[in-house]
Protein backbone atom coordinates (compact mmCIF):
# COMPACT_ATOMS: atom_id res chain seq x y z
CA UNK A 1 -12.66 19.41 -12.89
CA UNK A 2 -11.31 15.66 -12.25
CA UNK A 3 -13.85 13.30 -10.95
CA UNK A 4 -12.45 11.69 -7.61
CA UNK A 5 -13.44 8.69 -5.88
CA UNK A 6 -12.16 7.34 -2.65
CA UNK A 7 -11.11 3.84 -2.75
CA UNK A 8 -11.27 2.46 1.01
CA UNK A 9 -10.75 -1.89 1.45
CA UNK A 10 -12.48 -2.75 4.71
CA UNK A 11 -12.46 -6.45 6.70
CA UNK A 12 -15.86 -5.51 7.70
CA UNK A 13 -18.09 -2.47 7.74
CA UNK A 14 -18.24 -3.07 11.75
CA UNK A 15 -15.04 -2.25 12.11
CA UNK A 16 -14.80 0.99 14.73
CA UNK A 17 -11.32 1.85 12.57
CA UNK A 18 -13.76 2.20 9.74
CA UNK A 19 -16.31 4.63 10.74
CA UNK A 20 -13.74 6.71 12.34
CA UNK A 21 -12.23 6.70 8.93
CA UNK A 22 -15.79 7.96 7.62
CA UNK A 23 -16.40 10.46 10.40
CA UNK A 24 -13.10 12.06 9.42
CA UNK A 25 -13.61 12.02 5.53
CA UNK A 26 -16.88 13.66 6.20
CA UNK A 27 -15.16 16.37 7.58
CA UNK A 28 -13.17 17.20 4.63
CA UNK A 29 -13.24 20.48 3.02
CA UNK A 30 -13.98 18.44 -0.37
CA UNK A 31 -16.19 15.29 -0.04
CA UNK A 32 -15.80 13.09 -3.44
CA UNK A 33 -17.72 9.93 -3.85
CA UNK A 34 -16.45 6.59 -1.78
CA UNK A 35 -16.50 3.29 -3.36
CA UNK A 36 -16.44 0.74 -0.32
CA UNK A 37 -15.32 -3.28 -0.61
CA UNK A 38 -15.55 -5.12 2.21
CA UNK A 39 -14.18 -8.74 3.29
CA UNK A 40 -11.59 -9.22 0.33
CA UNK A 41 -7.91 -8.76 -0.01
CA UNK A 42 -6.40 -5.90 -0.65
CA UNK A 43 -5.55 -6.61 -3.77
CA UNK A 44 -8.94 -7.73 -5.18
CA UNK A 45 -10.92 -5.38 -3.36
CA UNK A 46 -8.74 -2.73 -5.20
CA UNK A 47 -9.04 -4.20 -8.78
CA UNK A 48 -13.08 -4.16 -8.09
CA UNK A 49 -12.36 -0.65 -7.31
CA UNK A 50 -10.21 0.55 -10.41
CA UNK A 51 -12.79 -1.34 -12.68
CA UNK A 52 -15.56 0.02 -11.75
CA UNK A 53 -13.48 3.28 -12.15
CA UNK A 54 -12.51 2.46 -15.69
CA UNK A 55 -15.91 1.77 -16.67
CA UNK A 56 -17.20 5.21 -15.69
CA UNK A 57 -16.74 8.73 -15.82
CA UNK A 58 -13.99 8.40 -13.06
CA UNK A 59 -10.68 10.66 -13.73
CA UNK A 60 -9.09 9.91 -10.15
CA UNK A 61 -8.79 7.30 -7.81
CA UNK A 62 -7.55 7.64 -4.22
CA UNK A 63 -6.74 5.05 -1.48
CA UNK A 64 -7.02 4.94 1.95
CA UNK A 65 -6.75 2.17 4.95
CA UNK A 66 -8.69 2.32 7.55
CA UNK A 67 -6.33 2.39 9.92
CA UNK A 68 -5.47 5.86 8.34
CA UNK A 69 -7.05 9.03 8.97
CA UNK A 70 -6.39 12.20 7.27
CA UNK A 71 -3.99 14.98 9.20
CA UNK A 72 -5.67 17.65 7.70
CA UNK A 73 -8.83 18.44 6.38
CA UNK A 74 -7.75 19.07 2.67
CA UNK A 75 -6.32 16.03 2.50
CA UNK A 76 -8.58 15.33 -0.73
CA UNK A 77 -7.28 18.42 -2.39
CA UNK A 78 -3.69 17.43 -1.41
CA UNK A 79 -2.99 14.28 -2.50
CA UNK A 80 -5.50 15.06 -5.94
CA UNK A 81 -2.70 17.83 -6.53
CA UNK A 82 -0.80 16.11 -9.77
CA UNK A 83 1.03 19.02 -11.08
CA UNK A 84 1.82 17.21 -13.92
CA UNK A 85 2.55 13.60 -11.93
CA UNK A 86 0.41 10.54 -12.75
CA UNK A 87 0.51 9.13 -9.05
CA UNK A 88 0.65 11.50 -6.10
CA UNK A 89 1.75 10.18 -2.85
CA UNK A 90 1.47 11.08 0.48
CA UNK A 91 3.88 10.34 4.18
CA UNK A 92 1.97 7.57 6.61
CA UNK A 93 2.75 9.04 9.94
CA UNK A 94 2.81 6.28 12.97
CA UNK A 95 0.75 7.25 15.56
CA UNK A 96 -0.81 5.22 19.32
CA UNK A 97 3.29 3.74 19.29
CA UNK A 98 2.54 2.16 22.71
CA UNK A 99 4.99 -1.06 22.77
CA UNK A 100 8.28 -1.89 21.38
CA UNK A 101 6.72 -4.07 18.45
CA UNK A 102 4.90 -1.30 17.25
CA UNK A 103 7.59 0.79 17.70
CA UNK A 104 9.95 -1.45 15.53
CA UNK A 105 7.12 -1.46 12.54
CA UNK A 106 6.73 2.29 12.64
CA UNK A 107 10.33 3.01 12.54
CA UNK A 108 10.56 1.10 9.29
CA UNK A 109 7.68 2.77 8.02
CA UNK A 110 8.73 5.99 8.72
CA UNK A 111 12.09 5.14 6.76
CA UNK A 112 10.20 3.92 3.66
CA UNK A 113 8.25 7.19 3.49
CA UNK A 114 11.71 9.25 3.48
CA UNK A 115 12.94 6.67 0.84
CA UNK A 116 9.89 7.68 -1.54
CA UNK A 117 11.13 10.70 -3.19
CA UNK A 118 14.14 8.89 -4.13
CA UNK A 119 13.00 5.70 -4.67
CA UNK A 120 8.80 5.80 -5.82
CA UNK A 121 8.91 1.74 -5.93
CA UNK A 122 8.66 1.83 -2.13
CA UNK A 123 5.34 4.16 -2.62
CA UNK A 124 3.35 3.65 0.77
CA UNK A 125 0.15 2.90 -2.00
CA UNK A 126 -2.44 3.03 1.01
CA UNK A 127 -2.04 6.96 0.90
CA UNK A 128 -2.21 7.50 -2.64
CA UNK A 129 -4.01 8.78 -5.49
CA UNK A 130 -3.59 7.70 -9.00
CA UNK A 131 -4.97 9.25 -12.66
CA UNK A 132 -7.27 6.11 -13.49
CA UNK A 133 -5.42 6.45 -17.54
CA UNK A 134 -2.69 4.73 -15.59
CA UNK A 135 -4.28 1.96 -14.64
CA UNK A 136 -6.00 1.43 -17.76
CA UNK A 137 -2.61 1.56 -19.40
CA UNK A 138 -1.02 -0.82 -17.20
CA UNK A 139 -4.40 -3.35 -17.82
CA UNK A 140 -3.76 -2.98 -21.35
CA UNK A 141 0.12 -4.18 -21.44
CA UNK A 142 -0.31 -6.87 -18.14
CA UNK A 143 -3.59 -7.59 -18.48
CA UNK A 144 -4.07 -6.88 -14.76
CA UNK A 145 -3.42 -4.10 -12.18
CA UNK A 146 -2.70 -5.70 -8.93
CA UNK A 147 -1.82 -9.01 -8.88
CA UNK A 148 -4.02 -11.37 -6.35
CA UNK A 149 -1.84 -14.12 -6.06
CA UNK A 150 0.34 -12.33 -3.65
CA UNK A 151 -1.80 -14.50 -0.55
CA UNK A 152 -1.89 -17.74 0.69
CA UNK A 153 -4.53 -19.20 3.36
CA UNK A 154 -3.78 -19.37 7.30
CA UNK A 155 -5.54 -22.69 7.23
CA UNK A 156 -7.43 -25.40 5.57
CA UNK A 157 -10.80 -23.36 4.62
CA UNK A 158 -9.09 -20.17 6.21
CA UNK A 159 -9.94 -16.89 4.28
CA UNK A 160 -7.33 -15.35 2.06
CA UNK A 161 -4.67 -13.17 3.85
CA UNK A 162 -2.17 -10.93 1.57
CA UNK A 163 1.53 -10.94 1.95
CA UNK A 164 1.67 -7.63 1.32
CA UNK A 165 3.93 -6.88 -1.91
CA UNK A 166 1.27 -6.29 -4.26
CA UNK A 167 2.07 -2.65 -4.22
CA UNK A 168 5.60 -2.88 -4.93
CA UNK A 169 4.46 -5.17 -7.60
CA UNK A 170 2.59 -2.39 -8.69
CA UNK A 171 4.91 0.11 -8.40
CA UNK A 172 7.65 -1.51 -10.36
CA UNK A 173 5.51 -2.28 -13.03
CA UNK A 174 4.06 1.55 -13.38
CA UNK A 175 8.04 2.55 -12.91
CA UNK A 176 9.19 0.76 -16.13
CA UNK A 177 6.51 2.23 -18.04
CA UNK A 178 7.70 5.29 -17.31
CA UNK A 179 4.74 6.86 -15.05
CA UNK A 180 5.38 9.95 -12.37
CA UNK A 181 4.78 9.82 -8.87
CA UNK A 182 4.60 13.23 -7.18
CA UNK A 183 5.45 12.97 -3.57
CA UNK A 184 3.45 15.69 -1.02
CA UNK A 185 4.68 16.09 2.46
CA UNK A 186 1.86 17.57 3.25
CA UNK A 187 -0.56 15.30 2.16
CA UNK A 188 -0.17 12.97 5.42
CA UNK A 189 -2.27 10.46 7.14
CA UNK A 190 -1.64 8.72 10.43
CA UNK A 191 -1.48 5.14 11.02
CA UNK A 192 -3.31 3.89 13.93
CA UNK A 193 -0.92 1.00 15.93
CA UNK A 194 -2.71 0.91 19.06
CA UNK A 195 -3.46 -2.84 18.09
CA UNK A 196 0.37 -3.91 16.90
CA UNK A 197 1.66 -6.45 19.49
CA UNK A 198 5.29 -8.08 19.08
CA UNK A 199 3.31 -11.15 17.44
CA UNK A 200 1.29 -8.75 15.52
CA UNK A 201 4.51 -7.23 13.86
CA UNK A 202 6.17 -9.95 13.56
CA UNK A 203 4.02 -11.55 11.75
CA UNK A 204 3.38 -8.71 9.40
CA UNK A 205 6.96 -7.81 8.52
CA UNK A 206 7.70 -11.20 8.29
CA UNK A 207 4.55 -11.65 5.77
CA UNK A 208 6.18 -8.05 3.79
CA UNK A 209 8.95 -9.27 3.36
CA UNK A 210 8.06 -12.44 2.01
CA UNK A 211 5.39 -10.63 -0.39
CA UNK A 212 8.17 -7.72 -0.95
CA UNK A 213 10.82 -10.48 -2.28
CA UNK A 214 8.10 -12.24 -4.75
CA UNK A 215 7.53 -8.46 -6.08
CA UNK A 216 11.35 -8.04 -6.87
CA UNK A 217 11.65 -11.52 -7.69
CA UNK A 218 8.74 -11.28 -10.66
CA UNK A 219 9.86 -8.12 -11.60
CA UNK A 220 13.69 -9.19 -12.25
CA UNK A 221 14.81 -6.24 -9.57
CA UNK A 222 15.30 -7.95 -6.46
CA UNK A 223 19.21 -7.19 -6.81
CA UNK A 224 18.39 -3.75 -6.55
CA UNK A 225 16.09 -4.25 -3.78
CA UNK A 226 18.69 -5.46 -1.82
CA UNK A 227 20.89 -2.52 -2.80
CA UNK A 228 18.07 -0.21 -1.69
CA UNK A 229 17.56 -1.90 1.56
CA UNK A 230 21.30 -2.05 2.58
CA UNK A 231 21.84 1.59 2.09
CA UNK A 232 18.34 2.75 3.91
CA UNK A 233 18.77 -0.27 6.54
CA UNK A 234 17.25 -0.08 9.95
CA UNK A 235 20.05 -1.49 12.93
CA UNK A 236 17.22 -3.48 14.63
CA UNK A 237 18.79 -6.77 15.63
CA UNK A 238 15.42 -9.13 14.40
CA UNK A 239 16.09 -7.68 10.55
CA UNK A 240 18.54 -10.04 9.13
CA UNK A 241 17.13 -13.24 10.24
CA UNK A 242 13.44 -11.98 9.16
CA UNK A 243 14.92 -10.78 5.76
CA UNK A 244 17.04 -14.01 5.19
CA UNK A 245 14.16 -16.02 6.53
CA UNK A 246 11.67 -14.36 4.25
CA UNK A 247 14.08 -14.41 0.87
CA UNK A 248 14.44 -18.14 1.11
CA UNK A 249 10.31 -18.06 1.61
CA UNK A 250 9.70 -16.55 -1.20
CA UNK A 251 12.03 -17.95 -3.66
CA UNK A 252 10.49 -20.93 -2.89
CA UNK A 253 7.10 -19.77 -3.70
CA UNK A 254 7.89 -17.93 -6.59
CA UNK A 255 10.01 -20.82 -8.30
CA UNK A 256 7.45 -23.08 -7.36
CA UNK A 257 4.11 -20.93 -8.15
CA UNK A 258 2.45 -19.20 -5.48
């Protein structure tokens, strides 16, 4: 039997989005180990995660945000079911929708998570679970998993914030090596947006979109991207300008080193 362990990236241990994350993973038919990193990135706190997995006994390891909790309580056994994949991944349901910023958000996300069985480079990574041989592999040609540069600082002194594309960084790169990703409708979590505000998602699709474009841009795919995006488009008047605004963002960071 696979070894799993729960990877879950938390801004602070205090966070009452965290324990109710805990309270519902301890209610799991199957309860695998959890390996917990608090006050980083996303991205680092995930490499401290898959290293420590490499360096064990580890077979699987499984994300989760804490905003997430599971729909079901064989969620573990769901999105651990590879059938023969190397990345199983699971729909990110929107849920506490209760203004028309958070409404705009969760409509996107909720066409990226139909986009996924036709397109796995738009993988939603935070409900995902991944045969640690893969990350090892991609270590072994990169020399990294997730890339951490994909941040920059709200401030002089500030604390790193991510952009957000370090998982479609990720996902291109396990892509062209050739790696599976099993998608499981059934293997759902929902997304808690009771705290998304119209600055709130703003500023986050704004920040996506910038990290999203360095990810194509790196990867040499960002004319496909903008295929992709065309034909799956949401009508919302505020995606253009955000899109345009965050292309010319991140070419500039990428030609000029983020």
């Amino acid at each position: 039997m696979d070894k799993v362990v729960i990877g879950i990236a938390t801004r602070s241990r205090e966070d009452p989005q965290f324990h109710r994350l805990l309270s519902h993973l301890d209610e799991q038919v199957e309860r695998p180990q959890r390996h917990i990193v608090e006050g980083r990135t996303v991205a680092e706190a995930r490499n401290l995660m898959i290293s420590a997995a490499m360096s064990t006994e580890v077979d699987v390891l499984a994300f989760i945000d804490t905003d997430e909790i599971p729909t079901s309580r064989e969620w573990i056994r769901q999105i651990t079911d590879f059938q023969g994949a190397d990345i199983v991944a699971g729909p990110v349901i929107p849920v506490e929708v209760r203004n028309s910023g958070a409404r705009y958000l969760a409509d996107l996300e909720k066409e990226m998570c139909i986009a996924i069985p036709q397109d796995q480079t738009v993988m939603l990574t935070g409900n995902s679970a991944w045969r640690v041989d893969v990350f090892r592999s991609v270590e072994e040609r990169y020399g990294y998993v997730y890339d951490e540069s994909f941040r920059y600082r709200r401030g002089r002194g500030a604390s790193w914030v991510s952009y957000g594309g370090e998982d479609w960084d990720l996902n291109l790169r396990v892509k062209e090596m050739g790696f599976k990703v099993r998608f499981d409708p059934e293997a759902g979590v929902y997304h808690d947006y009771s705290q998304i505000t119209w600055p709130v998602a703003l500023r986050k699709r704004y920040q996506y979109c910038v990290g999203g474009a360095i990810a194509y841009l790196k990867n040499r795919r960002l004319r496909h991207r903008v295929r992709g995006a065309i034909r799956r488009s949401s009508v919302h008047v505020l995606e253009l300008p955000i899109r345009t605004v965050a292309l010319l963002r991140a070419i500039l960071l990428y030609y000029g080193g983020i």
